[in-house]
Protein backbone atom coordinates (compact mmCIF):
# COMPACT_ATOMS: atom_id res chain seq x y z
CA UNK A 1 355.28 238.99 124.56
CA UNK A 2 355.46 238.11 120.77
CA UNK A 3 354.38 234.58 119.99
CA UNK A 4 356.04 234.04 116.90
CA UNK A 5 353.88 231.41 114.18
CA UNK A 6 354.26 229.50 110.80
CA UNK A 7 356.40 230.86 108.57
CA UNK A 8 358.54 228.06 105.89
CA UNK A 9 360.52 225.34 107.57
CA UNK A 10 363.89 227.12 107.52
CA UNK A 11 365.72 223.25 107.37
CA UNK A 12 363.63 223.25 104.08
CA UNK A 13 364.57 226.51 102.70
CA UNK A 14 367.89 227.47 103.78
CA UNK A 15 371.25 224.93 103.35
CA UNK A 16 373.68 225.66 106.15
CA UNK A 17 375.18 228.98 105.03
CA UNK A 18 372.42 230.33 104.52
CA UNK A 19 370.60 229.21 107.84
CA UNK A 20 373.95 230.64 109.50
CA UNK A 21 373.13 234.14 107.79
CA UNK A 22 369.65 234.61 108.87
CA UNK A 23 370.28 233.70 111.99
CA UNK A 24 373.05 235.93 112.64
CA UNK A 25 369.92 238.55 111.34
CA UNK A 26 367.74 237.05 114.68
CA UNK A 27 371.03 237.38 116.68
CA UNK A 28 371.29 241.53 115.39
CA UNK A 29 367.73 241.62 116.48
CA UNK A 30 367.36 240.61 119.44
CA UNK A 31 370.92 241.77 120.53
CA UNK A 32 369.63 245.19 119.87
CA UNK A 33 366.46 245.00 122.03
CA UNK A 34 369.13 243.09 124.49
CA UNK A 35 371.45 246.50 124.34
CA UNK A 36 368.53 248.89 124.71
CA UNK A 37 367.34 246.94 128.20
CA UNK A 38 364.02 245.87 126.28
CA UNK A 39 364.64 241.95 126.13
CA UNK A 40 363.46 239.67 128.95
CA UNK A 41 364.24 236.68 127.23
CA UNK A 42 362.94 234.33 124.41
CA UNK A 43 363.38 230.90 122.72
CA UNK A 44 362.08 228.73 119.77
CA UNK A 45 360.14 225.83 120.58
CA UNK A 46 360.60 222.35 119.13
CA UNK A 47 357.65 221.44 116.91
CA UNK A 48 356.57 218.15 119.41
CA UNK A 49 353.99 218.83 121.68
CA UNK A 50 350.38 217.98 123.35
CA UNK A 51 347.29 219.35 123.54
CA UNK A 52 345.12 218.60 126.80
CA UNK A 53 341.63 219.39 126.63
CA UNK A 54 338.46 217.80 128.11
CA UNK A 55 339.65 219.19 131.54
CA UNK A 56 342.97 217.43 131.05
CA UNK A 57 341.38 214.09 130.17
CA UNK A 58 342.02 214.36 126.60
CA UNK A 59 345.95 214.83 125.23
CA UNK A 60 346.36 215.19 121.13
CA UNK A 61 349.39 215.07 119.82
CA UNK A 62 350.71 218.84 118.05
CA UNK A 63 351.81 219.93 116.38
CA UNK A 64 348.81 221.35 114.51
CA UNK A 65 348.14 220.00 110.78
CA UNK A 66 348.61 223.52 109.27
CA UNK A 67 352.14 224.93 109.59
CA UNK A 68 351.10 228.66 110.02
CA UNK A 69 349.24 227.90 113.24
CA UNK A 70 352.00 226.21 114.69
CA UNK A 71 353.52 228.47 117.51
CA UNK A 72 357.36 228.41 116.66
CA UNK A 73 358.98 230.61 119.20
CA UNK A 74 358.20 233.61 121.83
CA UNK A 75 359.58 236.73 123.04
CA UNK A 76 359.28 238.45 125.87
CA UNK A 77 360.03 241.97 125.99
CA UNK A 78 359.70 245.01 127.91
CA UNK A 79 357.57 247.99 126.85
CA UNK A 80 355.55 251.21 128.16
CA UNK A 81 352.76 250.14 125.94
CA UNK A 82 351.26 247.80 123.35
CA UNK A 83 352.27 249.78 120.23
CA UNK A 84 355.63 250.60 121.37
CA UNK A 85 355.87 246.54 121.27
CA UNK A 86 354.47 246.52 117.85
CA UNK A 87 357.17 248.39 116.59
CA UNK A 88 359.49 246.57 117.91
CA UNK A 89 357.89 243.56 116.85
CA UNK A 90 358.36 244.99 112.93
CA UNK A 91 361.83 244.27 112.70
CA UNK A 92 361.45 240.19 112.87
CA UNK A 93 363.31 239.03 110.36
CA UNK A 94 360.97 235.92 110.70
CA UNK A 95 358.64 238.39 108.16
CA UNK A 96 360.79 237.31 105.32
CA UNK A 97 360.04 234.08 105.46
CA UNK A 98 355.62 234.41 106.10
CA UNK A 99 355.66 234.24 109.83
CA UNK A 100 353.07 236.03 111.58
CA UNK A 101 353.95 237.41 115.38
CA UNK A 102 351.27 238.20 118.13
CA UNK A 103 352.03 241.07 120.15
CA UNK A 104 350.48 240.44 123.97
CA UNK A 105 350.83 242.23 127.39
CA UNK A 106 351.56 239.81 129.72
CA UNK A 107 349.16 240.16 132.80
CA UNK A 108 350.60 239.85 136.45
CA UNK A 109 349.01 237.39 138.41
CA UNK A 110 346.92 238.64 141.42
């Protein structure tokens, strides 16, 4: 899985051509990992959320004060082993813009 974090606020950076042109970059991506069998699936998540903690009985409100901690999207991907993942993971073109992706096995329940 690559948890994908921070990065600049692409409404801030990009106008609407723009915006269209990286993402088609994020479309070639993925759609290759997609062609090569080695996407699962993946979205970006909307910056509103809660935090429970305190056993569930506290909820704060995300997302978190600092931009670069904020969790912006996730992949999930399929791959024999961690650093064949991390390669993959080096084409992002979320990297041009100061995001930061964890690379993590998922483990199977039970």
């Amino acid at each position: 899985m690559f948890i994908i974090r921070g990065g600049e606020n692409m409404d801030e950076v990009y106008d609407a051509e723009a915006m269209q042109e990286h993402m088609q970059k994020w479309q070639t991506w993925m759609g290759g990992m997609a062609q090569e069998g080695k996407l699962v699936g993946g979205e970006p998540l909307m910056n509103e959320g809660k935090a429970l903690t305190n056993g569930g009985t506290k909820v704060t409100d995300r997302p978190l004060v600092e931009g670069k901690e904020l969790v912006g999207g996730y992949i999930i991907v399929k791959a024999t082993t961690l650093d064949e993942a991390t390669e993959m993971a080096k084409g992002c073109p979320g990297f041009e813009h100061d995001c930061t992706i964890e690379v993590r096995e998922i483990r199977p329940m039970g």
